[in-house]
Protein backbone atom coordinates (compact mmCIF):
# COMPACT_ATOMS: atom_id res chain seq x y z
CA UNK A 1 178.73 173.41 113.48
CA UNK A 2 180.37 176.49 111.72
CA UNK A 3 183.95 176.39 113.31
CA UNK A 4 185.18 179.40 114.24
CA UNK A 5 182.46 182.25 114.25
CA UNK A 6 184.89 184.93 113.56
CA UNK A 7 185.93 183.34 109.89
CA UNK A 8 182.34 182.98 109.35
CA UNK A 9 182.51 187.04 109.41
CA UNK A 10 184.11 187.19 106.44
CA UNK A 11 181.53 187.74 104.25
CA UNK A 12 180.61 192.12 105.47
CA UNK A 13 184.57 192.10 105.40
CA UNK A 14 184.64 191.35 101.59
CA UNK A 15 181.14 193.12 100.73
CA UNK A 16 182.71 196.60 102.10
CA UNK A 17 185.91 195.46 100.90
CA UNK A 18 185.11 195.67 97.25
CA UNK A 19 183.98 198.93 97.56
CA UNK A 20 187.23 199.96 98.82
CA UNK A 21 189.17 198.24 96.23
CA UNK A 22 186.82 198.57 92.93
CA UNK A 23 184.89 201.78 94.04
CA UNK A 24 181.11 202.64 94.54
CA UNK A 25 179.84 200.06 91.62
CA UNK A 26 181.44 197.25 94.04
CA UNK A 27 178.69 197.61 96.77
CA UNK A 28 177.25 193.74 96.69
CA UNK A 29 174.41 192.22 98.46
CA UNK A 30 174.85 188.15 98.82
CA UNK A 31 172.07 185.73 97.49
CA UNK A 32 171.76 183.96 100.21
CA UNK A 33 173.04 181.57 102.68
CA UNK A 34 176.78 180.76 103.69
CA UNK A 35 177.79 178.16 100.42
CA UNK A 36 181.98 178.86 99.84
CA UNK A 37 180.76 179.48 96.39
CA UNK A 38 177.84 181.95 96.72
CA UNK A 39 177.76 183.71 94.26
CA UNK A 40 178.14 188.07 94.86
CA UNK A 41 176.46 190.44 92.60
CA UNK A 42 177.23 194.29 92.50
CA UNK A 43 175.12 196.58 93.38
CA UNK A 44 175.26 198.08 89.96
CA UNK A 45 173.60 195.01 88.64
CA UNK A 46 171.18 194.24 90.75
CA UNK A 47 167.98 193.22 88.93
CA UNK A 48 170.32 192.11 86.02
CA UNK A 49 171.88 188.89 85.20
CA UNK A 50 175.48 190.39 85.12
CA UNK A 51 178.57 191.47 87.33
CA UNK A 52 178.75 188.27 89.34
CA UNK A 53 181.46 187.93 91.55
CA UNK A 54 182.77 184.50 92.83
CA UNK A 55 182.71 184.84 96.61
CA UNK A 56 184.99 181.85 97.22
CA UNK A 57 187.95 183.29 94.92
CA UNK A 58 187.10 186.60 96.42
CA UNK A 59 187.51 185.71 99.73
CA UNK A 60 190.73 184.02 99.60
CA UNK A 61 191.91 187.25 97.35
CA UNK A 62 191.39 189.50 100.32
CA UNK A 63 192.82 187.41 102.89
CA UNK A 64 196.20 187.07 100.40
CA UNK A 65 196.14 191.10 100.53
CA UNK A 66 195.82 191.19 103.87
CA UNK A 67 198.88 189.15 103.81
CA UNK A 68 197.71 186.18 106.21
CA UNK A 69 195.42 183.41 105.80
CA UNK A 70 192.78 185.25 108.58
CA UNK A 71 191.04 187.63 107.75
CA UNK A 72 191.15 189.14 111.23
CA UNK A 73 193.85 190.43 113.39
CA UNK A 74 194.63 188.04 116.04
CA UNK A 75 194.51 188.88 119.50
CA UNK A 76 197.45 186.70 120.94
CA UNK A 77 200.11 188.58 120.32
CA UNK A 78 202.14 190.19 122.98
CA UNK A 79 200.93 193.78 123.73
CA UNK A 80 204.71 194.50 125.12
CA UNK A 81 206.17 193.86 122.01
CA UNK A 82 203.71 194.44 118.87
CA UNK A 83 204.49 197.01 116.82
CA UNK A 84 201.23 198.47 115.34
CA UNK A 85 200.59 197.35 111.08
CA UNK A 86 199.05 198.96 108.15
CA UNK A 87 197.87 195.53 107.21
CA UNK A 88 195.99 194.89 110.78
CA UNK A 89 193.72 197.45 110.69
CA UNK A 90 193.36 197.51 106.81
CA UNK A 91 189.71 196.64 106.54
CA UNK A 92 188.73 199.22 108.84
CA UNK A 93 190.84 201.71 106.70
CA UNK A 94 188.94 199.66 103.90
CA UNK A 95 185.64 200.89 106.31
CA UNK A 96 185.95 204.52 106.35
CA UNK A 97 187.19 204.78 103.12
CA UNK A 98 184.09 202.73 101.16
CA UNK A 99 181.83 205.36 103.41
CA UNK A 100 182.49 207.57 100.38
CA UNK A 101 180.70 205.85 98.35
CA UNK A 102 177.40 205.23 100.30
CA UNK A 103 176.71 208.61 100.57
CA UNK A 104 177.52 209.12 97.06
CA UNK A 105 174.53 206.54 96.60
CA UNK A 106 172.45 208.07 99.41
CA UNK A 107 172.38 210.96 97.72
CA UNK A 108 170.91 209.74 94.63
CA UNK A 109 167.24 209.18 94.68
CA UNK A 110 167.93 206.90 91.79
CA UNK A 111 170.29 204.45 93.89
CA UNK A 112 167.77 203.90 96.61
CA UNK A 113 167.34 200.18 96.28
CA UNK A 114 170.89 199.13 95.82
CA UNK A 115 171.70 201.37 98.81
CA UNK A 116 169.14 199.69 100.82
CA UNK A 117 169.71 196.12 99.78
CA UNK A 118 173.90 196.69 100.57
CA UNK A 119 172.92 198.28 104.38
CA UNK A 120 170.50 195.20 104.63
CA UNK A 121 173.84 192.81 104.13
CA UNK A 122 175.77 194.80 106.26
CA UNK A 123 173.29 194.46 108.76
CA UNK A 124 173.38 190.63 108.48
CA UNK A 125 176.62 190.81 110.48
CA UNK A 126 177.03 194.21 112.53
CA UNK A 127 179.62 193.11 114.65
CA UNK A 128 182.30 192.12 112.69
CA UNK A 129 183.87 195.32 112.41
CA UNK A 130 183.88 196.08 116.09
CA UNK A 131 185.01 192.34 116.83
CA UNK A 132 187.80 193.50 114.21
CA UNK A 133 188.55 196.71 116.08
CA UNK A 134 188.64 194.79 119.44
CA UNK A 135 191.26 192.48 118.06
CA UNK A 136 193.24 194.99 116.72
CA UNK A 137 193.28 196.94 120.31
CA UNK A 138 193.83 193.57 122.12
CA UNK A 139 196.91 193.38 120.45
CA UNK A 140 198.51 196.78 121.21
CA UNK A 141 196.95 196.77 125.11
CA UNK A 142 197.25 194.10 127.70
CA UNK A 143 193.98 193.77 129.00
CA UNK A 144 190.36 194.79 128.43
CA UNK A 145 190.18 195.30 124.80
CA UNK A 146 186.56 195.58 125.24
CA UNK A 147 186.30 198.51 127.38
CA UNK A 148 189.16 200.43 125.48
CA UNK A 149 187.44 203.66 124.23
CA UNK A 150 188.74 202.64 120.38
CA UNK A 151 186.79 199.77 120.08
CA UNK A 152 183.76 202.22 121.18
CA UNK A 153 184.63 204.44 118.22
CA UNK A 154 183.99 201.46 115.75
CA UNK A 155 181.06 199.73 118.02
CA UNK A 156 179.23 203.11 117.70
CA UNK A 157 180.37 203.79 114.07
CA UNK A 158 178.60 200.03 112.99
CA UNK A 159 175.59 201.09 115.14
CA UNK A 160 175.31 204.40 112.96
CA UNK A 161 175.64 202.61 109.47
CA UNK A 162 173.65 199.94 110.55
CA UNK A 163 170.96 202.31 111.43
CA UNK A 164 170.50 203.99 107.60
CA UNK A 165 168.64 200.88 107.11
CA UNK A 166 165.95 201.59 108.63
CA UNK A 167 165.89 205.41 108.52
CA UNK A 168 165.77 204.89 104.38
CA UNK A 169 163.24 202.16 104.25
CA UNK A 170 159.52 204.06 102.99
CA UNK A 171 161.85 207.13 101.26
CA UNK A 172 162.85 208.27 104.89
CA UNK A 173 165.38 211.28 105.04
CA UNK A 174 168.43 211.02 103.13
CA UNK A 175 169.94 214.25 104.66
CA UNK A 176 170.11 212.53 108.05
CA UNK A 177 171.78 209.08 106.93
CA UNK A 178 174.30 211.17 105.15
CA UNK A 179 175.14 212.78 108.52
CA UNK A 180 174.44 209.43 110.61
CA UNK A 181 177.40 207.84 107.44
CA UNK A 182 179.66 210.97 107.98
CA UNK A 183 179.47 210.65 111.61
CA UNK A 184 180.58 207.40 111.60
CA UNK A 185 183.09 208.25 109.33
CA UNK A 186 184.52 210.49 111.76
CA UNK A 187 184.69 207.32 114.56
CA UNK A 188 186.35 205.65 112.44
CA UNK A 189 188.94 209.02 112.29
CA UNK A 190 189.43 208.77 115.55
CA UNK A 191 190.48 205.21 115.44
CA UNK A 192 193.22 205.00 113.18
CA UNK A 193 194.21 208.62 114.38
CA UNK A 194 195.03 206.92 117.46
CA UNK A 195 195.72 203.79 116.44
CA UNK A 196 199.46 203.88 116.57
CA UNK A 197 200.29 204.14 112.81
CA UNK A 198 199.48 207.78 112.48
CA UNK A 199 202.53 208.99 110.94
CA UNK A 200 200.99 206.17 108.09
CA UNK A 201 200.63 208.37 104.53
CA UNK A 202 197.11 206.70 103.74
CA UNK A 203 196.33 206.67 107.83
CA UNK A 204 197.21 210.32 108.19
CA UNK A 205 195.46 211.43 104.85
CA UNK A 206 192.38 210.11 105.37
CA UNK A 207 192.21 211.42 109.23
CA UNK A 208 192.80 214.51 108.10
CA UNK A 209 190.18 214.41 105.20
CA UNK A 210 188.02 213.16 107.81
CA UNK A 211 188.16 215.30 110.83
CA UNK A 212 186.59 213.71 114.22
């Protein structure tokens, strides 16, 4: 009734996307529902009646950086001849690099809620990162993008985000979702290190930031 479930994915792709692109204040949690013009509101805000974000506009914004109407790297292209892109693996980049910025937030007692209420929306669609990271892989391998150990890295690295959820609800410990967020972090290392783009500036900076 949806169409295609992998477009309806879209919306953890631009939550963790804005943090990427506008920084730690960009960390949204939807309202509700899947409307094409739900409204986002930032983290910073919550409670408020400011810093709404149009989550229509948004979405076709990110898909025009991405450079392609999907959002998602497609998975039928010849593994013999694709040459690995920046902009197919972007969001993942996008990923690691908005990872910053939760444990900025974990870290302060103060940001508890907002932290909470942005794992709760990631956790309203866990897989679409390591759907992502399967596509990408199916592109540069001929068979069993599933069981290629990269989309592991990104499976397990969603598991470990996912999981601060729970670990923080009640005031639980703060010390061990900042190492569950760095270790996850350090998956997602792993897969762009050997993703086939890194000789990439921003790929090879932030592996080596980010040791795995």
């Amino acid at each position: 009734a949806f169409g295609n479930p992998l477009t309806m994915r879209s919306s953890v792709l631009v939550l963790l996307y804005a943090i990427a692109t506008f920084g730690a204040e960009a960390f949204v949690t939807p309202s509700g529902g899947f409307s094409p013009r739900q409204k986002w509101t930032s983290l910073s805000t919550c409670g408020g009646t400011s810093g709404e974000i149009d989550r229509g506009s948004f979405v076709r914004t990110v898909a025009l950086v991405a450079g392609g109407s999907s959002l998602l790297p497609s998975a039928a292209a010849n593994a013999a001849s694709y040459t690995p892109r920046y902009e197919d693996l972007r969001q993942l980049y996008g990923l690691g690099a908005s990872l910053d910025a939760l444990v900025d937030k974990i870290g302060d007692e103060s940001q508890r809620r907002r932290t909470l209420d942005g794992l709760h929306s990631f956790n309203g669609d866990p897989s679409y990162f390591p759907m992502y990271a399967r596509n990408y892989v199916g592109k540069v391998v001929k068979r069993n993008a599933d069981g290629d150990a990269r989309t592991g890295y990104v499976r397990e690295a969603a598991d470990l985000i996912g999981s601060c959820e729970e670990l923080l609800e009640g005031g639980g410990d703060g010390d061990e979702a900042i190492r569950r967020i760095r270790r996850a972090q350090a998956l997602i290392s792993r897969f762009l290190a050997e993703s086939g783009l890194e000789d990439n500036e921003r790929v090879s900076a932030f592996v080596a930031a980010h040791p795995y």
